[in-house]
Protein backbone atom coordinates (compact mmCIF):
# COMPACT_ATOMS: atom_id res chain seq x y z
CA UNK A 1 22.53 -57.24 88.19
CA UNK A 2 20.28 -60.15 88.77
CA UNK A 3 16.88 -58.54 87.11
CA UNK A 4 19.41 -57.51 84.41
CA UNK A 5 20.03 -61.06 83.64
CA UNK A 6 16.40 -61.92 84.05
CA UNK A 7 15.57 -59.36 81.48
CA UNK A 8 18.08 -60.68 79.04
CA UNK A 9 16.43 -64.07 79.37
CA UNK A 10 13.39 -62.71 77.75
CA UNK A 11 15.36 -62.84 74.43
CA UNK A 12 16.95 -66.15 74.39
CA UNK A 13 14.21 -67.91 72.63
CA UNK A 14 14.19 -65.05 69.74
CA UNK A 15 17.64 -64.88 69.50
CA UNK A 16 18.12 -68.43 69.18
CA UNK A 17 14.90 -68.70 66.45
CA UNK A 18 16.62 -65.96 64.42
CA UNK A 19 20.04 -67.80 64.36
CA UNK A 20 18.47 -70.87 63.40
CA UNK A 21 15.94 -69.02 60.96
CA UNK A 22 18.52 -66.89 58.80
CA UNK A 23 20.46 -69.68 58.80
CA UNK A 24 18.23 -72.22 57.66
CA UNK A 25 17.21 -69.44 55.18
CA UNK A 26 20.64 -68.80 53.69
CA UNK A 27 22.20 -72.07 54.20
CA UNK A 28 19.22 -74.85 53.69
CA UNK A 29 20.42 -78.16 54.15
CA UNK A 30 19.99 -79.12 50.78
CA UNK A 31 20.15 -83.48 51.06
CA UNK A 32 17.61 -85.24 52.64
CA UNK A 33 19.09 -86.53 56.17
CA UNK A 34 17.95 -87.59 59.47
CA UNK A 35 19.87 -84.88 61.70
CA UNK A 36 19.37 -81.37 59.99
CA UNK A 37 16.61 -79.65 58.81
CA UNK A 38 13.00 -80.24 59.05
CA UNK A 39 12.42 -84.01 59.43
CA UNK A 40 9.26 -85.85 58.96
CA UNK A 41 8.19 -88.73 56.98
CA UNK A 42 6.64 -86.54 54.48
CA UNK A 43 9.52 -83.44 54.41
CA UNK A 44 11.60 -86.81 53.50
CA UNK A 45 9.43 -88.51 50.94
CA UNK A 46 10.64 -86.41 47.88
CA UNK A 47 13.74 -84.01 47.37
CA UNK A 48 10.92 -81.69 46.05
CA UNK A 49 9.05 -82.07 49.29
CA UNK A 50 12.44 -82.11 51.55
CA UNK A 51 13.40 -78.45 50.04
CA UNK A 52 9.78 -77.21 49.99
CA UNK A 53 9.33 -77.75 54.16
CA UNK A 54 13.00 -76.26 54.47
CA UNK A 55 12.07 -73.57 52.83
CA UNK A 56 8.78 -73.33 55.22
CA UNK A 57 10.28 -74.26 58.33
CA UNK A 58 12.97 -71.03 57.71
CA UNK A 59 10.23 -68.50 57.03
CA UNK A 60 7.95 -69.68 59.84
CA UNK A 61 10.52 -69.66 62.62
CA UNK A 62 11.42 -66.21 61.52
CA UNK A 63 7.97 -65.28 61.42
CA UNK A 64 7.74 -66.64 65.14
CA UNK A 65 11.02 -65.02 65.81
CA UNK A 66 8.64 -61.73 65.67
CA UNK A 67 6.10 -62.83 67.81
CA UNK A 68 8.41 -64.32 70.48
CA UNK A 69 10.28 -61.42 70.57
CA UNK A 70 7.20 -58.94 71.07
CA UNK A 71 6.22 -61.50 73.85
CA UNK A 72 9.67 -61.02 75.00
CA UNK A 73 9.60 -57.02 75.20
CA UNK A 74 6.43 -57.13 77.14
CA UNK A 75 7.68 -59.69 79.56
CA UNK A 76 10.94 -57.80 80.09
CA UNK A 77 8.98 -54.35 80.55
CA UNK A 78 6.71 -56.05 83.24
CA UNK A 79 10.07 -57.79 85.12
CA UNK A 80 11.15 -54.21 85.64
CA UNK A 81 7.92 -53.15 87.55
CA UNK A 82 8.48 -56.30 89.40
CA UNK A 83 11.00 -56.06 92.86
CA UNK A 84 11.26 -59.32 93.85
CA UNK A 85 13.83 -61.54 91.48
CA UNK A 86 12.46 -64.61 92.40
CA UNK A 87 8.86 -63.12 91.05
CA UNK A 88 10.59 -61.96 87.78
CA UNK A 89 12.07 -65.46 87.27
CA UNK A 90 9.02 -67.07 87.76
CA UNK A 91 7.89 -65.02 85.24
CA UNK A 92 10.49 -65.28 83.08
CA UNK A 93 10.21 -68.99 83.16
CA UNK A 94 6.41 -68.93 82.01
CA UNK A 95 6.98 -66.12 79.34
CA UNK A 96 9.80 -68.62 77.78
CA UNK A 97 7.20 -71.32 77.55
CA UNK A 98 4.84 -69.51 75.61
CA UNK A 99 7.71 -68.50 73.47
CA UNK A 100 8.33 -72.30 72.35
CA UNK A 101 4.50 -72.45 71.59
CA UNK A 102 4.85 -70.72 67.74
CA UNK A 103 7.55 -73.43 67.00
CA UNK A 104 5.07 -76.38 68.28
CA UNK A 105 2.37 -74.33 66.18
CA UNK A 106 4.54 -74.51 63.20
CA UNK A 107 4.44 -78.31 62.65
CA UNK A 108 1.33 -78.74 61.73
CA UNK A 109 1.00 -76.04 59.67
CA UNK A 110 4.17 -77.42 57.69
CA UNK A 111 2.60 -81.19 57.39
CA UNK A 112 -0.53 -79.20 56.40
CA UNK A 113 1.33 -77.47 53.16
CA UNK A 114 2.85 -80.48 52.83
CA UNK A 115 0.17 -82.72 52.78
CA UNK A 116 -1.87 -80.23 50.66
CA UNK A 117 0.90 -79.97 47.82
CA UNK A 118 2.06 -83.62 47.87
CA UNK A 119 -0.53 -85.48 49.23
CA UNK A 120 -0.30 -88.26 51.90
């Protein structure tokens, strides 16, 4: 039971980044605010630039959503070769830190766009 629940840990990350993804892809917060939604000074200087990194943000968490959850499939495969939970855990731990790494990645490469279509 317990490497079951380590295993399933492998997928929180994912799971949450496609939740948060399809949602800001469906639903995208559509006035500029200071709680929802990609917020920086420059997502907020324009309502063109506000729904341009909204739009960004949703398509490059999903696209991290893929590459977390590929991480995630690996790091589950090599918790079940592993015996000891503790081991697993440990593992567990450092494969969900790596998975937070493509949504770090994906600021700069949104102030980047951003920068690049509406200047400073």
């Amino acid at each position: 039971m317990a490497m079951l629940v380590v295993v399933l840990c492998f997928f929180i990350v994912p799971v949450i980044m496609l939740i948060v993804g399809m949602v800001s892809r469906s639903h995208p917060k559509k006035e500029i605010n200071g709680t929802v939604g990609y917020r920086s000074r420059r997502s907020k200087a324009s309502q063109e630039a506000w729904d341009y990194a909204q739009e960004l943000m949703a398509k490059y968490i999903l696209v991290g959503m893929g590459i977390d959850l590929a991480i995630g499939i690996v790091g589950a495969l090599i918790s079940l070769t592993i015996k000891d939970v503790s081991v697993a855990g440990i593992l567990m731990s450092v494969v969900m830190l790596i998975q937070v790494i493509p949504l770090i990645v994906m600021i700069p490469m949104i102030e980047g766009k951003l920068k690049e279509r509406f200047g400073n």
